[in-house]
Protein backbone atom coordinates (compact mmCIF):
# COMPACT_ATOMS: atom_id res chain seq x y z
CA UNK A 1 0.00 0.00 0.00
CA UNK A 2 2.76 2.61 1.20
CA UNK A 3 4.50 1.50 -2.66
CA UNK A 4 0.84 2.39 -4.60
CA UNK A 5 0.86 5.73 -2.68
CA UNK A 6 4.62 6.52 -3.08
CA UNK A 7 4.18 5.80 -6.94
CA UNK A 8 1.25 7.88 -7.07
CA UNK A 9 3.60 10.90 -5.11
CA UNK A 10 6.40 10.91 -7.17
CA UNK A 11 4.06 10.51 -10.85
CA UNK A 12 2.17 13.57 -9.50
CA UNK A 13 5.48 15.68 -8.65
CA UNK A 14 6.73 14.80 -12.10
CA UNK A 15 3.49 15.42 -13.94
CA UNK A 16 2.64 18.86 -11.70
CA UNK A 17 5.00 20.58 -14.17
CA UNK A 18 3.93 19.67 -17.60
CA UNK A 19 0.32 20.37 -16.33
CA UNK A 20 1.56 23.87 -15.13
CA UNK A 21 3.11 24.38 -18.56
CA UNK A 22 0.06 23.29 -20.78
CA UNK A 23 -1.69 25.61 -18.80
CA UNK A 24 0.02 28.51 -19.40
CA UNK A 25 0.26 27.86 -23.24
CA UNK A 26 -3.63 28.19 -23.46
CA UNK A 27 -3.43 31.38 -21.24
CA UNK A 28 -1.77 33.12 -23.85
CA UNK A 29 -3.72 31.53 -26.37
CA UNK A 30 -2.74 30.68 -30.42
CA UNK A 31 -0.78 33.92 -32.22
CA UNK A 32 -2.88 35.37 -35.59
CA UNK A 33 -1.27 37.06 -38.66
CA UNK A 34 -2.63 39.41 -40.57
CA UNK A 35 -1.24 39.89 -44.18
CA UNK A 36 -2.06 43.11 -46.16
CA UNK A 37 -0.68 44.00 -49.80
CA UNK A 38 -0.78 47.07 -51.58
CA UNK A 39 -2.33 48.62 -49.02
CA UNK A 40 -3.39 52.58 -49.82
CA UNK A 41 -5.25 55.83 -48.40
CA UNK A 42 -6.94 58.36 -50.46
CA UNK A 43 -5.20 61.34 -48.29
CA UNK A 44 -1.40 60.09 -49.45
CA UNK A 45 1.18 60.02 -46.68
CA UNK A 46 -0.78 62.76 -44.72
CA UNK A 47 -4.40 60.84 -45.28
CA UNK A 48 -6.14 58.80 -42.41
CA UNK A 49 -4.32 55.36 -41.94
CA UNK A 50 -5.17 52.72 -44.23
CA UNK A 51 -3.89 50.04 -41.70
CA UNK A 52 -3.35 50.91 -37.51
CA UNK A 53 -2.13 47.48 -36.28
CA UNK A 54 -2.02 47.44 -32.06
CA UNK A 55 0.51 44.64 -31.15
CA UNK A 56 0.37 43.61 -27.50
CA UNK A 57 2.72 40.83 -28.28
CA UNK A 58 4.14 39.51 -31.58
CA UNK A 59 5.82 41.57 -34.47
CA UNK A 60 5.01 44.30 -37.48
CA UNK A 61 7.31 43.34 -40.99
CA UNK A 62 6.50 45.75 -43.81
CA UNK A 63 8.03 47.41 -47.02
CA UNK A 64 7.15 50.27 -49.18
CA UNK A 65 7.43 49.64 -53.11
CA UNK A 66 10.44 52.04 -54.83
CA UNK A 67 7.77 53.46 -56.36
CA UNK A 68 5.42 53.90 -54.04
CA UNK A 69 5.50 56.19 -51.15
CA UNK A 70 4.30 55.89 -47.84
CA UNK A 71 4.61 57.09 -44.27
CA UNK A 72 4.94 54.17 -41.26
CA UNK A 73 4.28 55.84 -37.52
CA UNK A 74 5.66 53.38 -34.94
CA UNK A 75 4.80 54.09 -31.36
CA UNK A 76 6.70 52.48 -28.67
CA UNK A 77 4.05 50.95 -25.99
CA UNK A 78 6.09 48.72 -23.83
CA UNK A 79 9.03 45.94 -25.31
CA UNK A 80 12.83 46.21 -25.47
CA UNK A 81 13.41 46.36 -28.69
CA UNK A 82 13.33 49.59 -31.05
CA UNK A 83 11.42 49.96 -34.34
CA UNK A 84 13.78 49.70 -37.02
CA UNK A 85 13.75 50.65 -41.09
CA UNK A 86 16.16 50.10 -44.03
CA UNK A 87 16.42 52.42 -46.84
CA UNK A 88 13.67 55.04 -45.47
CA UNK A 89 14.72 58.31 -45.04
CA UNK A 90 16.22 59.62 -41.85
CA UNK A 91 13.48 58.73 -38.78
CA UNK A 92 11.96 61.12 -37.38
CA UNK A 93 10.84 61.21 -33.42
CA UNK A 94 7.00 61.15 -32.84
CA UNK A 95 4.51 61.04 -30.04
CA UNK A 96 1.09 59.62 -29.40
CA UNK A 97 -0.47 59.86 -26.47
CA UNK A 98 2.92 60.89 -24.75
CA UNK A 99 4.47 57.66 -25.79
CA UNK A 100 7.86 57.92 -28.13
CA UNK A 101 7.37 56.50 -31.77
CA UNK A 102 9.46 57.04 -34.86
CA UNK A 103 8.41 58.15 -38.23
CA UNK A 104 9.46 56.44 -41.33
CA UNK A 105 8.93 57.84 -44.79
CA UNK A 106 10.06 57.74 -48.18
CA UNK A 107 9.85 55.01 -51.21
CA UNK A 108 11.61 51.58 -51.67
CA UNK A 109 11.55 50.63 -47.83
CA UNK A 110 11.60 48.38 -45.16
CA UNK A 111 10.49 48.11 -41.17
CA UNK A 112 10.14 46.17 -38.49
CA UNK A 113 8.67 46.17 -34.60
CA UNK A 114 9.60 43.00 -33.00
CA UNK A 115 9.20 41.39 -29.84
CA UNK A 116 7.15 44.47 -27.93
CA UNK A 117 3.94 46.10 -27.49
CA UNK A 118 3.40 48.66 -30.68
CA UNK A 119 0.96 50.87 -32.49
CA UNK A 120 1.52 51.33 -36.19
CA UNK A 121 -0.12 53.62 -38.46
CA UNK A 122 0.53 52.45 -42.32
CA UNK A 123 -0.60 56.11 -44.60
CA UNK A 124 0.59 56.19 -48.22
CA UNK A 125 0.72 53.70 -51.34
CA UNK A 126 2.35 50.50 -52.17
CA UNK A 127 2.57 49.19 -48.42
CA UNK A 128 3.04 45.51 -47.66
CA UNK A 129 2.80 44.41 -44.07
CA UNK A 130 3.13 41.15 -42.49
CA UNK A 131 1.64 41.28 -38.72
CA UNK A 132 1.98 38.04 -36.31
CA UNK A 133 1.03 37.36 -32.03
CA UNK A 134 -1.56 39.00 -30.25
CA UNK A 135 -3.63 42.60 -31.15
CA UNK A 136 -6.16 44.61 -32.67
CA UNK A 137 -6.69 45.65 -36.56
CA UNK A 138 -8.41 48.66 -37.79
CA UNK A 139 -7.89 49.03 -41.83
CA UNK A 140 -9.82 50.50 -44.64
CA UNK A 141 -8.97 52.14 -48.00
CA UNK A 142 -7.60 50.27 -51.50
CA UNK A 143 -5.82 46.78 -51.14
CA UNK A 144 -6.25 43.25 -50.06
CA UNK A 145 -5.98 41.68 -46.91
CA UNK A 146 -5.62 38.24 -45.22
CA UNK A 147 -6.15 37.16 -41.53
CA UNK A 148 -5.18 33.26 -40.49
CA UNK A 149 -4.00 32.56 -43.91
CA UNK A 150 -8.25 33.10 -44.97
CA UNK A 151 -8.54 33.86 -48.90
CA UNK A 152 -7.29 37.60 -49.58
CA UNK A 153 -10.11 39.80 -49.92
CA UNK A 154 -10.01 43.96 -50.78
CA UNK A 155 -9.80 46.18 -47.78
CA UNK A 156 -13.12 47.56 -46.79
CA UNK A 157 -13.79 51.36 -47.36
CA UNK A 158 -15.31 51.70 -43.95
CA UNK A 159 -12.95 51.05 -40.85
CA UNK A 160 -13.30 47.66 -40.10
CA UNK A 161 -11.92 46.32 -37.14
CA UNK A 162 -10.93 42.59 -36.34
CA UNK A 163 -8.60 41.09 -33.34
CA UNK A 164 -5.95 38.79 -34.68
CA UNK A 165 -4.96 35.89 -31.97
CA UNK A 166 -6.91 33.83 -29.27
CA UNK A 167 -6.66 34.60 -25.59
């Protein structure tokens, strides 16, 4: 009796882990992607945004045809790591809410926000963005759009707003 109760101990020590670990992986639920191409405003780089993706947890990727041009506001909400861009012009510093962002503008570009909490604001023509993890989606304006690897379809001319990711 004392071996059936010491077996059933030491299996529920080693099991108390995994349990405690498949646990947590539903907490934070399955990460969504949203994929938008050719995205485009009617007001140009000082227009409404065409795309504002919120990312509480994941990661922005984007470029800007060479000859297109567009304007990418990054806003820094929590996270360690900085926005970045390749082959914009220089960024600029901007604000929202009190919170530091940087502007990136120009034709033929790239950018990134990894691994943080960001807000970013897509305005201009030509932009391609490729948005994975947890957060909200507001878009509207000329372009097509994919969420969870669904069919493309054109991006709405009212805001529409969707949540990509469970939990």
């Amino acid at each position: 009796m004392r071996r059936i109760l010491l077996s059933c101990a030491i299996l529920g020590v080693l099991t108390l882990p995994a349990a405690t670990a498949s646990a947590d992986a539903n907490a934070t639920g399955k990460p969504g992607f949203l994929v938008v191409r050719n995205a485009a405003n009617n007001g140009g780089v000082n227009g409404k945004p065409a795309v504002r993706v919120v990312m509480q947890q994941g990661f922005v990727l984007g470029s800007v045809g060479k000859k297109d041009e567009a304007r990418i506001d990054v806003y820094q909400l929590g996270g360690q790591s900085a926005p970045a861009a390749a082959g914009s012009e220089p960024s600029k510093p901007v604000q929202w809410h009190g919170l530091p962002g940087r502007e990136f503008n120009g034709s033929g570009f790239r950018f990134r926000a990894i691994g943080g909490f960001y807000r970013v604001e897509v305005r201009g023509f030509g932009v391609y963005l490729f948005a994975g993890g947890h957060g909200n989606v507001r878009f509207h304006g000329e372009g097509t759009y994919s969420i969870d690897g669904g069919t493309f379809r054109s991006l709405p001319g009212r805001i529409l707003k969707r949540r990509i990711g469970q939990g």
